[in-house]
Protein backbone atom coordinates (compact mmCIF):
# COMPACT_ATOMS: atom_id res chain seq x y z
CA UNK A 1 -14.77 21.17 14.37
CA UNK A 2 -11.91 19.68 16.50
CA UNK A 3 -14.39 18.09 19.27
CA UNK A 4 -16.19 16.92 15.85
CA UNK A 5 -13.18 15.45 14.61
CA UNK A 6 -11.84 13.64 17.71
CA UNK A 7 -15.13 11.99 18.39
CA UNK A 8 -15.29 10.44 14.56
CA UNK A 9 -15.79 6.51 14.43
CA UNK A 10 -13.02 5.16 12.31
CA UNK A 11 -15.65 3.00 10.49
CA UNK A 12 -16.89 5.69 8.69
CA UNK A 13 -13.41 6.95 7.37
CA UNK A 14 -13.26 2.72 6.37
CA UNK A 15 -16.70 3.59 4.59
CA UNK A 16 -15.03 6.64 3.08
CA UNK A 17 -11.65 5.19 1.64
CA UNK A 18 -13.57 2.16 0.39
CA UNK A 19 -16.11 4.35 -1.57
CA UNK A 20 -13.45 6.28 -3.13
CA UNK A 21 -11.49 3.90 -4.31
CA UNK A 22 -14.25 1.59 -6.03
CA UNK A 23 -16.52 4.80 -7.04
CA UNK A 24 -19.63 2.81 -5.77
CA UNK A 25 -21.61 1.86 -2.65
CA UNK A 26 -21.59 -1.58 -3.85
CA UNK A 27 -18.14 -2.17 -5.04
CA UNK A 28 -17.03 -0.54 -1.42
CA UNK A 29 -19.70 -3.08 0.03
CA UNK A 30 -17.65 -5.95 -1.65
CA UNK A 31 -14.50 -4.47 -0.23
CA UNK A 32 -15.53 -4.35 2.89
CA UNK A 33 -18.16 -7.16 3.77
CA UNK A 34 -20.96 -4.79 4.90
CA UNK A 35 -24.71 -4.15 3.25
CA UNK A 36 -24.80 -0.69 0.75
CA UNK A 37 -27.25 0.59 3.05
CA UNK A 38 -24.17 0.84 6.05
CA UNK A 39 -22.28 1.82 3.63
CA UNK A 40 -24.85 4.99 2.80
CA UNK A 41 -25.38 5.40 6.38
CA UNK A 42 -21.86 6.08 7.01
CA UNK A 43 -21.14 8.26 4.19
CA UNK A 44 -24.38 10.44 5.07
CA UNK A 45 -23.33 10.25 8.74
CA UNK A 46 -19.58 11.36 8.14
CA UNK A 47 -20.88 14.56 6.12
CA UNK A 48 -23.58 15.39 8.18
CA UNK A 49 -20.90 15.02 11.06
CA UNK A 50 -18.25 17.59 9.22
CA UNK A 51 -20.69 20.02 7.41
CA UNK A 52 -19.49 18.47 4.00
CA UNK A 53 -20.19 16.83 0.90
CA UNK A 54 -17.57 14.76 0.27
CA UNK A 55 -19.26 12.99 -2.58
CA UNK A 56 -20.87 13.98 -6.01
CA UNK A 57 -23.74 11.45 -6.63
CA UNK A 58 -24.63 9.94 -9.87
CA UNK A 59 -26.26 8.04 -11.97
CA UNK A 60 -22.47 6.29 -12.77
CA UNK A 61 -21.33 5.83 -9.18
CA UNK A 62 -19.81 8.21 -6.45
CA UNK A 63 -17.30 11.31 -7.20
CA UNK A 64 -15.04 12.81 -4.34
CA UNK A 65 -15.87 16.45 -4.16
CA UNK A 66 -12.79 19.38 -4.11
CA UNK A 67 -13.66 18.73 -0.34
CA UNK A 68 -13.52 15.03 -0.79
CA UNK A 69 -10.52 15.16 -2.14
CA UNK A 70 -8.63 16.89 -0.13
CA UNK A 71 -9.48 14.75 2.92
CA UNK A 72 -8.41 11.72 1.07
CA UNK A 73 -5.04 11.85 1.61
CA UNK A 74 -5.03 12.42 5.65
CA UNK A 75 -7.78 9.40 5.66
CA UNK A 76 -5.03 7.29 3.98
CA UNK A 77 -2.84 8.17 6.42
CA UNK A 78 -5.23 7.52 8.93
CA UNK A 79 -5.84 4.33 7.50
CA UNK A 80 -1.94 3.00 7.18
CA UNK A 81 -1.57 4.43 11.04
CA UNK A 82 -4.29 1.77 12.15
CA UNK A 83 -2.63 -1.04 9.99
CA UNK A 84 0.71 -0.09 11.39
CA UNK A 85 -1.86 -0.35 15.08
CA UNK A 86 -2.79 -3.64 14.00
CA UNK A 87 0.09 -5.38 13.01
CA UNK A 88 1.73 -3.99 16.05
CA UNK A 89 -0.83 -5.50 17.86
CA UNK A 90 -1.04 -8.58 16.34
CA UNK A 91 2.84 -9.36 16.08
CA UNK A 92 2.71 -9.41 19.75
CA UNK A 93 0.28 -12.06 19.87
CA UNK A 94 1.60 -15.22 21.73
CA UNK A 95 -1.50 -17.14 21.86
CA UNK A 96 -2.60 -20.29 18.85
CA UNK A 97 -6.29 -19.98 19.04
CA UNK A 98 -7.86 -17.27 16.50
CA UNK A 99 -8.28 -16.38 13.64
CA UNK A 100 -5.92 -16.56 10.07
CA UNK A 101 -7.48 -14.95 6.76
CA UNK A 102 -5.50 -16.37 3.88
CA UNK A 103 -6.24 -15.09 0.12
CA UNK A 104 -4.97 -17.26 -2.89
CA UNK A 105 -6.57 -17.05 -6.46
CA UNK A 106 -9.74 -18.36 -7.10
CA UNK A 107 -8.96 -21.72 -8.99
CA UNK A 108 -6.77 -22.48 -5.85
CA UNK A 109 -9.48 -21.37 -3.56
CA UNK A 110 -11.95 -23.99 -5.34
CA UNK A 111 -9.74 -27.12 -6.54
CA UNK A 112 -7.05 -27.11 -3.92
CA UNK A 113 -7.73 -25.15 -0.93
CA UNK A 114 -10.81 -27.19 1.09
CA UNK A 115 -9.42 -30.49 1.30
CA UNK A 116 -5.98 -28.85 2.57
CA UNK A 117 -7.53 -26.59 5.01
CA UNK A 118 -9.95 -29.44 6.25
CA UNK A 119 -6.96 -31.53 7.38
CA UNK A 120 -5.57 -28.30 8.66
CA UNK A 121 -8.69 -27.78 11.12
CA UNK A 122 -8.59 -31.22 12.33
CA UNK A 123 -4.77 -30.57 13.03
CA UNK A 124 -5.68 -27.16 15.24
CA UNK A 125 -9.20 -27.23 15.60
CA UNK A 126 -8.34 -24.07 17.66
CA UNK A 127 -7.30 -21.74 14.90
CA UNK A 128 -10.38 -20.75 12.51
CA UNK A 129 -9.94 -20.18 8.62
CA UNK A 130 -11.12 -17.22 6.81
CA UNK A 131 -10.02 -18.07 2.84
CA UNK A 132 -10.67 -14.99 0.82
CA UNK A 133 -10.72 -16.82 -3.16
CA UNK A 134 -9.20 -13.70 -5.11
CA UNK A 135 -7.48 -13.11 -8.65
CA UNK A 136 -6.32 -9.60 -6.99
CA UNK A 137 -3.73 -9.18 -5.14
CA UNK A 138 -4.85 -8.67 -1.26
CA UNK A 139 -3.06 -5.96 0.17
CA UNK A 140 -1.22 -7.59 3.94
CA UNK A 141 -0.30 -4.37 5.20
CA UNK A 142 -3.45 -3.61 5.59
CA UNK A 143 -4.40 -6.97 7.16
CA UNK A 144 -6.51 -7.42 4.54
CA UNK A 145 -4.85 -11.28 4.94
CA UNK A 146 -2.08 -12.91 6.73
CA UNK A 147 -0.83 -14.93 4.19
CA UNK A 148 -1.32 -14.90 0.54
CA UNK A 149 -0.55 -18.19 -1.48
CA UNK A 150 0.32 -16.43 -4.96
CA UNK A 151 1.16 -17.49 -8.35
CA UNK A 152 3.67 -14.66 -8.52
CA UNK A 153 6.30 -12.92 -6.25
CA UNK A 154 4.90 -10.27 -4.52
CA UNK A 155 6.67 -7.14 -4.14
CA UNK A 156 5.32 -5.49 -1.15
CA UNK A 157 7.56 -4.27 1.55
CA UNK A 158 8.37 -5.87 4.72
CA UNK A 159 6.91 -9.13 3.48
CA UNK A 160 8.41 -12.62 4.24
CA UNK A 161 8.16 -14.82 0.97
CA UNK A 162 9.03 -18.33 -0.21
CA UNK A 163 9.28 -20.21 -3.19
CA UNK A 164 7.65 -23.39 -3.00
CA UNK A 165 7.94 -24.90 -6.52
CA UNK A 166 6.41 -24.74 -9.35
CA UNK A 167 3.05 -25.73 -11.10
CA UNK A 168 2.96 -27.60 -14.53
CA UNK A 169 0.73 -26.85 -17.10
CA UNK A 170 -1.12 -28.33 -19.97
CA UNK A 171 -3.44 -27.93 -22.39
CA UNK A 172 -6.59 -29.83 -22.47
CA UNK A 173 -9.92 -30.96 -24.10
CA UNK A 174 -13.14 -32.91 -23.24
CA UNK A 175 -13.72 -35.96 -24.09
CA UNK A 176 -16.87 -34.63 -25.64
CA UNK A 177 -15.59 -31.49 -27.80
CA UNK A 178 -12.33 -34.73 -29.22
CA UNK A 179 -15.35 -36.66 -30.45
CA UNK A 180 -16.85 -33.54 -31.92
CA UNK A 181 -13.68 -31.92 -33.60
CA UNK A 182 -11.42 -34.48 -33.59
CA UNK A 183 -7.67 -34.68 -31.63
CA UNK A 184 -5.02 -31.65 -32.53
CA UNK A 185 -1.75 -33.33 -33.49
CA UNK A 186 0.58 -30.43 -32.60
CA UNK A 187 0.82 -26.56 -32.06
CA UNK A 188 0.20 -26.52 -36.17
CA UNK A 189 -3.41 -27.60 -35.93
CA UNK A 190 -4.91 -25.07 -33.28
CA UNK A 191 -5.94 -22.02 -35.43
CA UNK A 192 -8.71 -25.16 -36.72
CA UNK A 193 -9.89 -25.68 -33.09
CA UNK A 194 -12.02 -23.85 -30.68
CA UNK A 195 -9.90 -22.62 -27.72
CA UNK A 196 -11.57 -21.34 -24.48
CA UNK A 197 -9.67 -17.98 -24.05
CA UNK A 198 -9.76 -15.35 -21.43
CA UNK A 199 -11.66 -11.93 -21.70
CA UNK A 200 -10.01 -8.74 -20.42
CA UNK A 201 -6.75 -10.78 -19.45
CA UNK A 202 -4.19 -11.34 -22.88
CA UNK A 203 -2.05 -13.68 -20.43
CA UNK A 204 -2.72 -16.45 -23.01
CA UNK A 205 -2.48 -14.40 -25.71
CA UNK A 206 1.32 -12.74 -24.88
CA UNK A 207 2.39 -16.65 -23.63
CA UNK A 208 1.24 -17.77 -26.88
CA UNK A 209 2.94 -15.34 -28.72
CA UNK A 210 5.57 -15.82 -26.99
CA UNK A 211 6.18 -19.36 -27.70
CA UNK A 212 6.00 -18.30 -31.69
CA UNK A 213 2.11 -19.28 -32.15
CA UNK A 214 0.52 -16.23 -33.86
CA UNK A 215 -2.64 -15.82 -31.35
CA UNK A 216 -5.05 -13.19 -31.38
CA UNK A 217 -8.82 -12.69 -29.41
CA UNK A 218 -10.48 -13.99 -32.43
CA UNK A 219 -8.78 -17.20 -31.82
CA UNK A 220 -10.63 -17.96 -29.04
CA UNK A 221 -14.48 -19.10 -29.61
CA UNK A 222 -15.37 -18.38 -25.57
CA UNK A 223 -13.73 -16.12 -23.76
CA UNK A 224 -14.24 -15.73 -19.67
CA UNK A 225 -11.86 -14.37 -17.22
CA UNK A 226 -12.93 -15.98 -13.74
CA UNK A 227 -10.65 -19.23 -13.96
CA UNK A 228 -12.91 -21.69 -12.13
CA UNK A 229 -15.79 -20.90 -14.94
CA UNK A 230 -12.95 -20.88 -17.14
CA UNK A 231 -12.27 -24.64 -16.34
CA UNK A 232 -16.10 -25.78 -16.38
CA UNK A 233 -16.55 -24.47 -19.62
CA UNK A 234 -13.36 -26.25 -21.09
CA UNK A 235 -15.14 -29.33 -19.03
CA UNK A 236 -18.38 -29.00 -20.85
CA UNK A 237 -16.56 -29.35 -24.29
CA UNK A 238 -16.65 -25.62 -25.02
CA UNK A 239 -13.25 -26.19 -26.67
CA UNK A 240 -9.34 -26.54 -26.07
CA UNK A 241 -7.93 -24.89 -22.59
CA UNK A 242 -5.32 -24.78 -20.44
CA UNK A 243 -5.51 -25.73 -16.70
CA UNK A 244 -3.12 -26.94 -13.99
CA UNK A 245 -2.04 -30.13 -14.69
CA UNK A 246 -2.61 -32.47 -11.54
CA UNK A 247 -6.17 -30.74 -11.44
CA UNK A 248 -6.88 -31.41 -15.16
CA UNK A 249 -5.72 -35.30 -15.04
CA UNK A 250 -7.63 -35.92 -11.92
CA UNK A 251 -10.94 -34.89 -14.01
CA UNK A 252 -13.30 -37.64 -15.29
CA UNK A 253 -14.30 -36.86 -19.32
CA UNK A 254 -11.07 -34.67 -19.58
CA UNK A 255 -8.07 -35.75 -22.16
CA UNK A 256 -4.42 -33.85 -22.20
CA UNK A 257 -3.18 -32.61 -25.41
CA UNK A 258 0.08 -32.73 -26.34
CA UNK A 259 1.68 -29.59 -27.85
CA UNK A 260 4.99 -30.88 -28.51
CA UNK A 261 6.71 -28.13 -26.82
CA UNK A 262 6.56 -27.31 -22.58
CA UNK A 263 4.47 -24.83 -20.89
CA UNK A 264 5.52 -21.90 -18.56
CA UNK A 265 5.35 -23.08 -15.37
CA UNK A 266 3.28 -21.38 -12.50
CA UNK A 267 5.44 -20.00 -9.45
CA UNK A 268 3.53 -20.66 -6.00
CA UNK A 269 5.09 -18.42 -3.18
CA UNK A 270 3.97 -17.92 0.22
CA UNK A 271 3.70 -14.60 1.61
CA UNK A 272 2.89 -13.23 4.76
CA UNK A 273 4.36 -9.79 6.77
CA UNK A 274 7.33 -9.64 8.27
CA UNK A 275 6.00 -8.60 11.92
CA UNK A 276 3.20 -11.53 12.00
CA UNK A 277 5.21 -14.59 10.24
CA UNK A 278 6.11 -15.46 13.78
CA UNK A 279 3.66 -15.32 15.85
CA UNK A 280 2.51 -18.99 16.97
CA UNK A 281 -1.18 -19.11 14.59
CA UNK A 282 0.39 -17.63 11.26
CA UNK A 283 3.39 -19.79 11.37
CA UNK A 284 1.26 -22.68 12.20
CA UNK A 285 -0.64 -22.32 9.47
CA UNK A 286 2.23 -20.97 7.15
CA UNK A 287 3.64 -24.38 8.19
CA UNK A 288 1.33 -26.70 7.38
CA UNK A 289 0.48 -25.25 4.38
CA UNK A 290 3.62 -25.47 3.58
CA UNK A 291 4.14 -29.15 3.58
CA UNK A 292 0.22 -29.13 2.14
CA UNK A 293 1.36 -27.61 -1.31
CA UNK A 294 3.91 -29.49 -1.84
CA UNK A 295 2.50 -32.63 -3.77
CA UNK A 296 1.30 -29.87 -6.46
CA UNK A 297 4.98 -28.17 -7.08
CA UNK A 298 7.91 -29.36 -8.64
């Protein structure tokens, strides 16, 4: 069993950590970039290699066995050994040219992100752009990116973070659904609209509430939680919604309106770990992004 062990590719303990954690061959496939069938290759492979099932199969997804389970926690320690590896590694790096993976949420990913990091490539044609568009939060100990542009603070340890301003928002309509229902004159007239909520999420629900508007799900005629769908349905006239506010005025057919009363604002911090901020690529590129964001904060 020891020869067995020492000889194990570390993919398959990847394959086995993934598969755990999102109880599925295809959510770990998502997770990791790779094709269910590696994925069921390696899990096969890493139990015919140890003599163990590590998984319970069925029809609902993938179950850790007792055996499972009890490797899980020395393959997540295996697995924060080769981050602590790679960040090692990589903090040591001296040279511009590679790679940077940068995550943000998806509405940045679509509406703000290409034309910044196509003037970023023609700055250093030598460093290449991997832009992960995700609403959950990317985990950069684990290199999973090298530098997150959030709409929150993160809280990770040894991270590096900065403020960079703020984002305004606003609520708005189509030109379209105004025609159809008519213009809302204030915050009093919105329980006789259709508003273009989110699904799972209550953010616009608590906010709401917050600001002393009485809110609830059935408020909200179309509900969707991905926020670049979320936009094109406000765009096609589905009702009132909220967007960023330098995205929503640049938008042909699209009409603010006024609420009488200010918005939270949206926080945009840049994050990246403490032992790669430096190196020459990621603070290139932490840099110019930088000085890229900041037409959209205040």
């Amino acid at each position: 069993m020891e020869k067995t062990l020492s000889n194990l590719d570390w993919s398959l303990i990847q394959s086995f950590l993934a598969v755990a954690q999102t109880g599925s061959l295809s959510g770990a496939a998502r997770q990791l970039n790779a094709s269910q069938p590696t994925l069921g290759r390696h899990i096969k492979t890493l139990e015919d290699t140890l003599k163990v099932e590590v998984f319970h199969r069925h029809a609902r997804g993938f179950e850790l066995t007792d055996t499972g389970q009890a490797l899980l926690a020395p393959a997540q320690r295996m697995a924060a050994a080769m981050a602590d590896l790679s960040l090692a590694a990589a903090g040591g790096e001296t040279d511009l040219a590679g790679t940077v993976r940068i995550a943000t949420s998806v509405f940045m990913a679509h509406h703000v992100m290409p034309d910044i990091l196509a003037d970023l490539r023609q700055q250093e044609p030598q460093i290449q752009i991997e832009l992960v568009p995700s609403d959950d939060s990317q985990n950069l100990l684990f290199r999973e990116a090298d530098i997150a542009v959030r709409m929150y603070r993160p809280e990770q340890l040894d991270m590096i973070t900065k403020h960079l301003g703020d984002i305004e928002l606003g609520m708005f309509a189509a030109e379209s659904y105004i025609a159809r229902k008519g213009r809302p004159t204030g915050a009093e007239d919105l329980p006789h609209h259709d508003i273009v909520g989110y699904d799972a999420n209550d953010d616009i629900i608590r906010e709401m509430r917050r600001m002393g508007i009485p809110a609830n799900r059935d408020w909200f005629a179309v509900r969707c939680d991905h926020q670049t769908t979320y936009w094109e349905l406000v765009r096609a006239g589905c009702g009132l919604g909220f967007c960023q506010s330098h995205i929503a005025r640049q938008t042909l057919g699209i009409e603010e309106i006024p609420l009488g009363f200010p918005l939270p604002l949206l926080p945009v911090w840049l994050t990246a770990h403490e032992s790669l901020r430096h190196t020459p690529r990621i603070s290139r590129v932490w840099s110019l992004l930088e000085s890229a964001l900041k037409p959209f904060v205040s």
